[in-house]
Protein backbone atom coordinates (compact mmCIF):
# COMPACT_ATOMS: atom_id res chain seq x y z
CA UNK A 1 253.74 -24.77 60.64
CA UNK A 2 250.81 -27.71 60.51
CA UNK A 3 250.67 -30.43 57.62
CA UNK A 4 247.66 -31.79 56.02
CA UNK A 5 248.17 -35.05 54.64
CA UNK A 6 246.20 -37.49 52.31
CA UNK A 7 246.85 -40.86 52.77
CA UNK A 8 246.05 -43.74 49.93
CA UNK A 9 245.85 -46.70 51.79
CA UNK A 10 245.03 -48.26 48.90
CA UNK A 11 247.92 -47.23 46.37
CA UNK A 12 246.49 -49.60 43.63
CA UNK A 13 243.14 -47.19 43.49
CA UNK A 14 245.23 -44.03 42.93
CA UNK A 15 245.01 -44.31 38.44
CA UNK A 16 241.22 -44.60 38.94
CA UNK A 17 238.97 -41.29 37.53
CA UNK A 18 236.84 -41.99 40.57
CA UNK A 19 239.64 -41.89 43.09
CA UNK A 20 241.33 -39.05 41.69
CA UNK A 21 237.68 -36.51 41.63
CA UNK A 22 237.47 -37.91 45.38
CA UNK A 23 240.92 -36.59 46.23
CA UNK A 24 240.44 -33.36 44.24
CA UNK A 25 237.36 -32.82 46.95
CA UNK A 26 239.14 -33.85 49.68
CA UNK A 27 241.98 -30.85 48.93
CA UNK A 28 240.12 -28.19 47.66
CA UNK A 29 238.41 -28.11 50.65
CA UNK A 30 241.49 -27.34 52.64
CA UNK A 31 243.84 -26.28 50.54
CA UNK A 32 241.59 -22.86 49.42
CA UNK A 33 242.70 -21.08 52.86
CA UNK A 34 246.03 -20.67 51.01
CA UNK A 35 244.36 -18.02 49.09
CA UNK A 36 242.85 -16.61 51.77
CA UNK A 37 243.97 -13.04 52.51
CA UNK A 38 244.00 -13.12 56.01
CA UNK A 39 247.84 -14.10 55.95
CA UNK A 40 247.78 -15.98 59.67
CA UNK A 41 245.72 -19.41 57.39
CA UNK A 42 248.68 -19.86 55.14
CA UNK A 43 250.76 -21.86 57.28
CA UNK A 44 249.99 -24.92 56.08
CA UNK A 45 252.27 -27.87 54.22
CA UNK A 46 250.20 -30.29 52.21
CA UNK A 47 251.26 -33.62 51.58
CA UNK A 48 249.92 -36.94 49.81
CA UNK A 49 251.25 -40.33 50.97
CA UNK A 50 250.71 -44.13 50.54
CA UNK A 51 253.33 -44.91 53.40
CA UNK A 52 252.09 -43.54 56.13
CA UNK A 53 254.68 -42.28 59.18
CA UNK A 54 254.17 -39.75 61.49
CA UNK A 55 257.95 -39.66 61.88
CA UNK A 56 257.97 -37.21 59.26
CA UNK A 57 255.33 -34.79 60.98
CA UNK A 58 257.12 -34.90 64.35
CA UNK A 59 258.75 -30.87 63.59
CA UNK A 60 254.63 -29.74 62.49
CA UNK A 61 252.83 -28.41 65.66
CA UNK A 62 249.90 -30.38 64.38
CA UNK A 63 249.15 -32.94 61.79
CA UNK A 64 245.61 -33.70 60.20
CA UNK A 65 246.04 -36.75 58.20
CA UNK A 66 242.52 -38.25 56.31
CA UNK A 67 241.65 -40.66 53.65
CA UNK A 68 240.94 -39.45 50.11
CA UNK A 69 236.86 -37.91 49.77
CA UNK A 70 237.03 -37.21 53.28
CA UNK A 71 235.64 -33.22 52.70
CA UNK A 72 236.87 -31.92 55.91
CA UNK A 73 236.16 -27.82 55.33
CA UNK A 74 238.52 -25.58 56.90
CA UNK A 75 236.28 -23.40 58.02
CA UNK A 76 234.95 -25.83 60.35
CA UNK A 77 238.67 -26.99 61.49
CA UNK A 78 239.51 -23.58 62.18
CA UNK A 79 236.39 -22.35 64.03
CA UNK A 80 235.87 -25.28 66.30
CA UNK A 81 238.20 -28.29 66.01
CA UNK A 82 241.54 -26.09 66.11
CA UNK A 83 240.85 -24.50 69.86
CA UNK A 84 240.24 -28.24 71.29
CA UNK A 85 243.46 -29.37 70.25
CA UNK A 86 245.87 -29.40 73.58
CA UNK A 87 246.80 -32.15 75.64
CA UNK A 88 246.22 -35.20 73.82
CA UNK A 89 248.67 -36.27 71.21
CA UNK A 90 246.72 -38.20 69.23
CA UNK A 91 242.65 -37.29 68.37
CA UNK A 92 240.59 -39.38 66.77
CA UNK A 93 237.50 -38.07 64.36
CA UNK A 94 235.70 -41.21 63.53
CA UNK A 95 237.39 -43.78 61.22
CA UNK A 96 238.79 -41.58 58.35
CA UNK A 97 240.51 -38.41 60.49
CA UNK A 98 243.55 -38.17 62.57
CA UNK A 99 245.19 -34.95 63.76
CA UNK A 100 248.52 -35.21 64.92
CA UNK A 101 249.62 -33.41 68.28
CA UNK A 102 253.61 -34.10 68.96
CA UNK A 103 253.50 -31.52 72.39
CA UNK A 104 250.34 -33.64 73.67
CA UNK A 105 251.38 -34.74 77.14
CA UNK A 106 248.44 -37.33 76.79
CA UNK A 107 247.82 -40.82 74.60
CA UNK A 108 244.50 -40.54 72.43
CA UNK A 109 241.28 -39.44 72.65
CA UNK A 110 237.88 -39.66 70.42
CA UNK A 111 237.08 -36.26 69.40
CA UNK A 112 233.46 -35.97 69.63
CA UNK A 113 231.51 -33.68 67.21
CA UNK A 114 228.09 -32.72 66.06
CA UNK A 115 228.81 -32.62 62.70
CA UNK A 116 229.26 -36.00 60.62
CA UNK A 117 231.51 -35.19 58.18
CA UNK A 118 230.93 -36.11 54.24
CA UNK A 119 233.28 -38.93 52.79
CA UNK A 120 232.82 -39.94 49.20
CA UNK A 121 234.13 -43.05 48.99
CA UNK A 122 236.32 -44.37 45.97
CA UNK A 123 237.16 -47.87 46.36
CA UNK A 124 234.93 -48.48 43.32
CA UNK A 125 232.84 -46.89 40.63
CA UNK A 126 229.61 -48.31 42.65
CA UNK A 127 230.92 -46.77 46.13
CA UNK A 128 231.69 -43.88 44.78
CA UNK A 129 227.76 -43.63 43.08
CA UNK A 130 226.65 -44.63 46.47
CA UNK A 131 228.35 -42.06 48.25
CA UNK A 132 228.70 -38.91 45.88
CA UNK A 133 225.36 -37.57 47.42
CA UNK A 134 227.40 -35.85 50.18
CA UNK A 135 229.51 -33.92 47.68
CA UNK A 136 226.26 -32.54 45.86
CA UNK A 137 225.05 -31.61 49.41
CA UNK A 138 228.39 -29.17 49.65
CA UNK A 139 227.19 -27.52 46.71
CA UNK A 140 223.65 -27.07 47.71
CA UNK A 141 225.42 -25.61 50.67
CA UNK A 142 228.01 -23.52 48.78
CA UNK A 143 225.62 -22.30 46.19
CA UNK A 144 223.09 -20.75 49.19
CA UNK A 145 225.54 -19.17 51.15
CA UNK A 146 225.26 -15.65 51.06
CA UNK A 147 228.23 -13.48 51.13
CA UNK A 148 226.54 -10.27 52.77
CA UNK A 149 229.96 -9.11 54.04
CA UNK A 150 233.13 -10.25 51.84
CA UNK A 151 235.91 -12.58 54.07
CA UNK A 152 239.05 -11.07 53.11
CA UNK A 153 240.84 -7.68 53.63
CA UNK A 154 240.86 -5.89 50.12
CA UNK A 155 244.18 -5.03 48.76
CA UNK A 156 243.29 -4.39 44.95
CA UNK A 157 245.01 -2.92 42.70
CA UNK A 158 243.94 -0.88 39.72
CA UNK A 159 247.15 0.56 38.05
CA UNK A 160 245.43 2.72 35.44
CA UNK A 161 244.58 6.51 35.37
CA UNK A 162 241.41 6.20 33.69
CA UNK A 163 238.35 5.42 35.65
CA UNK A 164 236.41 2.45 35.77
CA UNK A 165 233.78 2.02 32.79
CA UNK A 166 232.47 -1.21 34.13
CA UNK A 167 232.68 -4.02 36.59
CA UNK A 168 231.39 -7.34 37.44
CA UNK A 169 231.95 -8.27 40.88
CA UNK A 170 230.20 -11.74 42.51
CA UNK A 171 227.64 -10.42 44.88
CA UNK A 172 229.65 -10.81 48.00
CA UNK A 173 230.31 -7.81 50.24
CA UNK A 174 232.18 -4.89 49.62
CA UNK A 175 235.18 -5.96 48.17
CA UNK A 176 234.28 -4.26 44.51
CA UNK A 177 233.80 -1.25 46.10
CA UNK A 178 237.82 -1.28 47.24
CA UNK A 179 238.49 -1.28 43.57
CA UNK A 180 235.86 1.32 42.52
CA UNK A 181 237.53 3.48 45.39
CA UNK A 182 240.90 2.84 44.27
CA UNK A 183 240.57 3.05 40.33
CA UNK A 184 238.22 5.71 40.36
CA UNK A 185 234.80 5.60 38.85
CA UNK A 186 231.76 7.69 38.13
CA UNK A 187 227.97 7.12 38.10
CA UNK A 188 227.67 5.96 34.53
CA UNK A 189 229.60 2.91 35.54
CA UNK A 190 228.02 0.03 34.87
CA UNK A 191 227.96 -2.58 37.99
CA UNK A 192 227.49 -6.02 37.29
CA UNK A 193 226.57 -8.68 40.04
CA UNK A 194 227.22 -12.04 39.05
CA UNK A 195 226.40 -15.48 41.46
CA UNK A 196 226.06 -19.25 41.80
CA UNK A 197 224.02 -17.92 44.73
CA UNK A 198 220.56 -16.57 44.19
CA UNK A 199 219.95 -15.34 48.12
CA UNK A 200 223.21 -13.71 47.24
CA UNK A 201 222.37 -11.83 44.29
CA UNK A 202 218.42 -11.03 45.98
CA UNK A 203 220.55 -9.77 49.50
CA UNK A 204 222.56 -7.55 47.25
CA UNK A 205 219.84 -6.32 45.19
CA UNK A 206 217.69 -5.52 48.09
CA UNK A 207 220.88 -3.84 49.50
CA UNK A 208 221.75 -1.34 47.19
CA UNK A 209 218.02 -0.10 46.76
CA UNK A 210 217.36 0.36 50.27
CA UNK A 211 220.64 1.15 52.28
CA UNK A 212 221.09 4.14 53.10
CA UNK A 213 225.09 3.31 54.05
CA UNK A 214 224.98 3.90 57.79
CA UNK A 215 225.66 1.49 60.07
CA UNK A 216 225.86 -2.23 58.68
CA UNK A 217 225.72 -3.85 61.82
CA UNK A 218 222.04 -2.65 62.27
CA UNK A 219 221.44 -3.64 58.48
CA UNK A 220 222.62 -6.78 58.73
CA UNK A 221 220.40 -7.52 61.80
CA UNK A 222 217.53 -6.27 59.65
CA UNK A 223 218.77 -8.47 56.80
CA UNK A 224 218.62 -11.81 58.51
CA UNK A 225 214.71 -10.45 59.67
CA UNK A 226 213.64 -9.64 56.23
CA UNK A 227 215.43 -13.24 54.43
CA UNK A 228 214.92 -15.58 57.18
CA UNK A 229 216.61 -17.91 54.89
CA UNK A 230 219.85 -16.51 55.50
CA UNK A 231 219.79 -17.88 58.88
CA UNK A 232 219.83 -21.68 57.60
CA UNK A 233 222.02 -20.81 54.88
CA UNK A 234 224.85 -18.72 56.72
CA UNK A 235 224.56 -20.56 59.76
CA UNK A 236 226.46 -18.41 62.52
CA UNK A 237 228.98 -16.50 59.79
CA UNK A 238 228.60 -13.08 58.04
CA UNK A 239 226.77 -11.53 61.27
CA UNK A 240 226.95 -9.76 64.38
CA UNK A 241 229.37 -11.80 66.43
CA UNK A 242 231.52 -13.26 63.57
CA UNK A 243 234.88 -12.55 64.48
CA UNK A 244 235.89 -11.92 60.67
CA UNK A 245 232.86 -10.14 59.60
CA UNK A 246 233.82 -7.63 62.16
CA UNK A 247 237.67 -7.58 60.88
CA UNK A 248 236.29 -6.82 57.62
CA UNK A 249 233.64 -4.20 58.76
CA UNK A 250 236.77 -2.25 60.71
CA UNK A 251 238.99 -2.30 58.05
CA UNK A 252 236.47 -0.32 55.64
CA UNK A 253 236.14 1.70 58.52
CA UNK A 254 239.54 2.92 58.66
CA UNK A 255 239.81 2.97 54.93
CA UNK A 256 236.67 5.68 54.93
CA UNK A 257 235.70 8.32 57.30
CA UNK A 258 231.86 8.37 57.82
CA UNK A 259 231.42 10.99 55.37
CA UNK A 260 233.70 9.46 52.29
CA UNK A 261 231.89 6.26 52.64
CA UNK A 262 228.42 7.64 52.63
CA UNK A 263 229.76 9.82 49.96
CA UNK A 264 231.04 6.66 47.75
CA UNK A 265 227.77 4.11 48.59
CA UNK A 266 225.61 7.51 47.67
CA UNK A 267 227.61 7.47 44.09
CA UNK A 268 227.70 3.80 43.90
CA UNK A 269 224.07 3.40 44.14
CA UNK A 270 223.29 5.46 41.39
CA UNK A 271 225.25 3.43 38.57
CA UNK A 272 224.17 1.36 36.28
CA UNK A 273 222.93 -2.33 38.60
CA UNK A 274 222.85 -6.05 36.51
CA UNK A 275 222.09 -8.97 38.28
CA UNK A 276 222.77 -12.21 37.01
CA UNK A 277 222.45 -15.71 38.30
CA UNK A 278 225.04 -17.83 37.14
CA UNK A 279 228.05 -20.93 38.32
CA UNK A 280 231.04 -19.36 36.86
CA UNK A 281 232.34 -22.81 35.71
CA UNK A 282 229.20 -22.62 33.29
CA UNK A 283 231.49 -21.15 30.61
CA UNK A 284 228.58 -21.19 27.98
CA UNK A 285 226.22 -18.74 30.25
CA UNK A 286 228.95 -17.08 31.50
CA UNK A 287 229.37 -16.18 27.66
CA UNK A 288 225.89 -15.71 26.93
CA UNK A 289 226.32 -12.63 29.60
CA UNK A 290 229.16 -11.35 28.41
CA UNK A 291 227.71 -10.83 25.39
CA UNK A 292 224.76 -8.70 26.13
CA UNK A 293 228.15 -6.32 27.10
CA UNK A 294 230.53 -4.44 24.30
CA UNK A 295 233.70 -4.40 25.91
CA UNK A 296 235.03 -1.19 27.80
CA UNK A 297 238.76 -0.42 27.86
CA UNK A 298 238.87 -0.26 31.42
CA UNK A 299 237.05 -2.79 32.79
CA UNK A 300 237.17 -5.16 36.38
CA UNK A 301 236.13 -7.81 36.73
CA UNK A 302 236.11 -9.40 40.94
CA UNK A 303 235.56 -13.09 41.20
CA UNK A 304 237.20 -13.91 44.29
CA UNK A 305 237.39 -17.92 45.08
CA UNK A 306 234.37 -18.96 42.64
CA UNK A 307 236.56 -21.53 40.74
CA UNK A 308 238.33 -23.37 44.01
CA UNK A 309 235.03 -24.08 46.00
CA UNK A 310 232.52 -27.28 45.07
CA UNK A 311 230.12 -25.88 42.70
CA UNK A 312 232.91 -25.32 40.22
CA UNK A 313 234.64 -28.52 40.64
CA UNK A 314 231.99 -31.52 40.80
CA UNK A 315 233.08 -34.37 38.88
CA UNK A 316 236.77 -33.00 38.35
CA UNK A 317 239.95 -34.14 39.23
CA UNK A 318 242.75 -31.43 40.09
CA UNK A 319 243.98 -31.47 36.56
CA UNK A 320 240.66 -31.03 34.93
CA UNK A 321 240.23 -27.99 37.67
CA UNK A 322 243.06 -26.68 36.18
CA UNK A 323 241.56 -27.35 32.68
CA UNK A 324 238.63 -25.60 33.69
CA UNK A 325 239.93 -22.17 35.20
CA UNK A 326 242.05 -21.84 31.76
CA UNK A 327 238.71 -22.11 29.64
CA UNK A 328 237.35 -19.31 32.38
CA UNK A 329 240.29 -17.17 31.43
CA UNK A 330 239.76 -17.64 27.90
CA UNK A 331 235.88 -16.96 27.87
CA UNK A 332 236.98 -13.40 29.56
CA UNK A 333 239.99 -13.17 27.21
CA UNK A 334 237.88 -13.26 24.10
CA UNK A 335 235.14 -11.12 25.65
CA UNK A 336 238.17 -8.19 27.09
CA UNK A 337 242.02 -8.75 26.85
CA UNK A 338 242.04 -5.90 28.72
CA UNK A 339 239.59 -7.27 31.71
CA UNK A 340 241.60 -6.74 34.93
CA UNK A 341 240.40 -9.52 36.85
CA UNK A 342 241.23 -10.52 41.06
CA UNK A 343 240.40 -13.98 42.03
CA UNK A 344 241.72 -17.18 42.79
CA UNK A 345 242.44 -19.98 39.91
CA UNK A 346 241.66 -23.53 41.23
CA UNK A 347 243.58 -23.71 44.56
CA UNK A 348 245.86 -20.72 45.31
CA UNK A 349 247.56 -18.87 42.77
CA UNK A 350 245.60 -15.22 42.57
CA UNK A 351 245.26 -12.70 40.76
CA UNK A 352 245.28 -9.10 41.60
CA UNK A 353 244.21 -6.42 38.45
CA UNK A 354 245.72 -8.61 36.20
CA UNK A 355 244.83 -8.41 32.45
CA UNK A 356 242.93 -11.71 30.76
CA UNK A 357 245.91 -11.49 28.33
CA UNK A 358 248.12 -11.78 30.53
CA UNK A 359 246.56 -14.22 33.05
CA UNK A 360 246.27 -16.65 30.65
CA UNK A 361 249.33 -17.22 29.68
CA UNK A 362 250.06 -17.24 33.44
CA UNK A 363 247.96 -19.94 33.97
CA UNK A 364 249.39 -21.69 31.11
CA UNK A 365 253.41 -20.88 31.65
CA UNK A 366 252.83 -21.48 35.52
CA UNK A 367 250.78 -24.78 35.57
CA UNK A 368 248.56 -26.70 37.86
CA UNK A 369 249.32 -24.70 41.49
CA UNK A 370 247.58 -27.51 43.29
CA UNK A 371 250.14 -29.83 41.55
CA UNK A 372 252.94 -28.02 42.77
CA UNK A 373 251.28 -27.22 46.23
CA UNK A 374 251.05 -31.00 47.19
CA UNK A 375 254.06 -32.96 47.79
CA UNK A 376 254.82 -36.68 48.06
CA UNK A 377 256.27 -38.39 51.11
């Protein structure tokens, strides 16, 4: 197991709004690999702290400890600080990082990086204006990336003998088409693609009226030619080389032959296409969209991670995350009790074909998940 740890040096800042909305950014982007379905990121323990001592890491095969607003992504951990870690015991990122190495044979060293990493700092209302900048600049960067291959392995399901009437799925690889597969639908169905992301929802568009289904590899080269964008905005994932886009790519390979996928994409392509630009935390134009749409009794709806990542939670703390994903519910609930939906709330509690209905009252009976993932020492 590893540990991530916050620690408030400054215990008499912790009541302050300010503090709190840095913290929330400093966990959420960590914390959301606990929802991740690649089962080999959840071993983490998260802890909080305003007496820091390592004493109680010393059974953790590594420790990360930061200050509150430090966003330290874990993507970026896992990709390229995770395979230095080794011999040292101790490594140093700049003033506000620490990982924690108990098997290092070695004292400390500076870990040098090319990437600065964003702090938001909360001693005060005015450093916290000063410094906010850098979380808007992880939601520019959120808000262009372009999902043109989905990062989990799909295990919906459907639980209904009826096929699917319509579905809104955010515009990020194939995991809607998992569910279509599974609960069965026809070419009436109407497909709606819904994103914070407009390369996304442009990518996806451009997709479905111009694949022909064969080989994505070779698309997906093609892709990055024809939105050269996609380059700047995907940096090195979601393309030939990416060791999960490939995971991803073989698993739909062994869940079609050749022929029953070309057979599906040939169907799929034929329903009924929306696209719609939209942050899903923008519960008025999320409703606005709803409403152009009578509600079908069976119905999807695939929103994967929207409400855990930075466009959906500036200028919250973790409770008013949690605030936020039960109006989301309730926007879908009054549109469709009967909406299955699969997605993440604010950190990691998911659902998977779970009824509006019934989600919210999950959410409700079950509380904040980040509240009861984090845990005082």
């Amino acid at each position: 197991m590893k540990a991530f740890v916050i620690n408030h040096v400054k215990e008499d800042q912790l009541p302050t709004w300010f503090y709190q909305v840095a913290t929330n950014y400093t966990k959420l982007n960590f914390d959301y690999c606990m929802a991740d379905r690649f089962e080999e990121n959840a071993d983490w323990h998260f802890f909080e702290t305003t007496n820091l001592n390592y004493e109680h890491f010393i059974d953790y095969d590594m420790t990360i400890v930061v200050t509150a607003g430090v966003i330290f992504p874990y993507s970026y951990f896992q990709r390229v600080i995770e395979p230095q870690i080794g011999e040292f015991r101790w490594y140093n990122i700049g003033p506000d990082i620490t990982i924690y190495n108990p098997s290092g044979t070695h004292d400390t060293t500076e870990l040098e990086l090319s990437y600065d990493f964003p702090v938001v700092d909360p001693s005060n209302a005015d450093t916290f204006s000063a410094t906010h900048d850098s979380a808007i600049d992880m939601v520019l960067k959120n808000s262009n990336l372009a999902y043109v291959v989905h990062n989990e392995i799909p295990k919906p399901v459907y639980g209904r003998i009826t096929p699917i009437q319509w579905a809104m799925t955010v515009s990020s690889g194939f995991y809607i088409n998992y569910i279509l597969e599974d609960g069965g639908f026809t070419e009436d169905t109407i497909v709606n693609h819904i994103d914070i992301s407009k390369s996304s929802i442009a990518v996806r568009k451009y997709t479905i009226a111009n694949w022909d289904g064969e080989d994505y590899l070779s698309w997906l080269d093609h892709l990055y030619e024809k939105f050269p964008l996609l380059s700047t905005f995907n940096g090195k994932q979601f393309q030939r080389g990416h060791k999960p886009t490939h995971e991803v790519l073989d698993h739909m390979n062994e869940k079609w032959t050749h022929d029953e996928w070309i057979t599906h994409w040939t169907k799929y392509k034929k329903c009924k296409h929306n696209f719609y630009v939209c942050n899903l935390s923008d519960h008025t134009a999320l409703k606005q969209i709803l409403d152009e749409h009578k509600a079908y009794d069976f119905s999807v709806f695939w929103y994967n991670g929207a409400l855990k990542r930075q466009p959906a939670n500036v200028n919250k703390t973790s409770q008013q995350s949690y605030t936020n994903v039960k109006r989301f519910m309730k926007t879908l609930e009054s549109y469709n009790p009967e909406l299955l939906v699969y997605g993440s709330d604010h950190c990691c509690h998911t659902f998977n074909g779970t009824s509006t209905k019934a989600a919210s009252i999950m959410l409700k009976d079950g509380g904040d998940s980040r509240a009861k993932l984090w845990k005082r020492v």
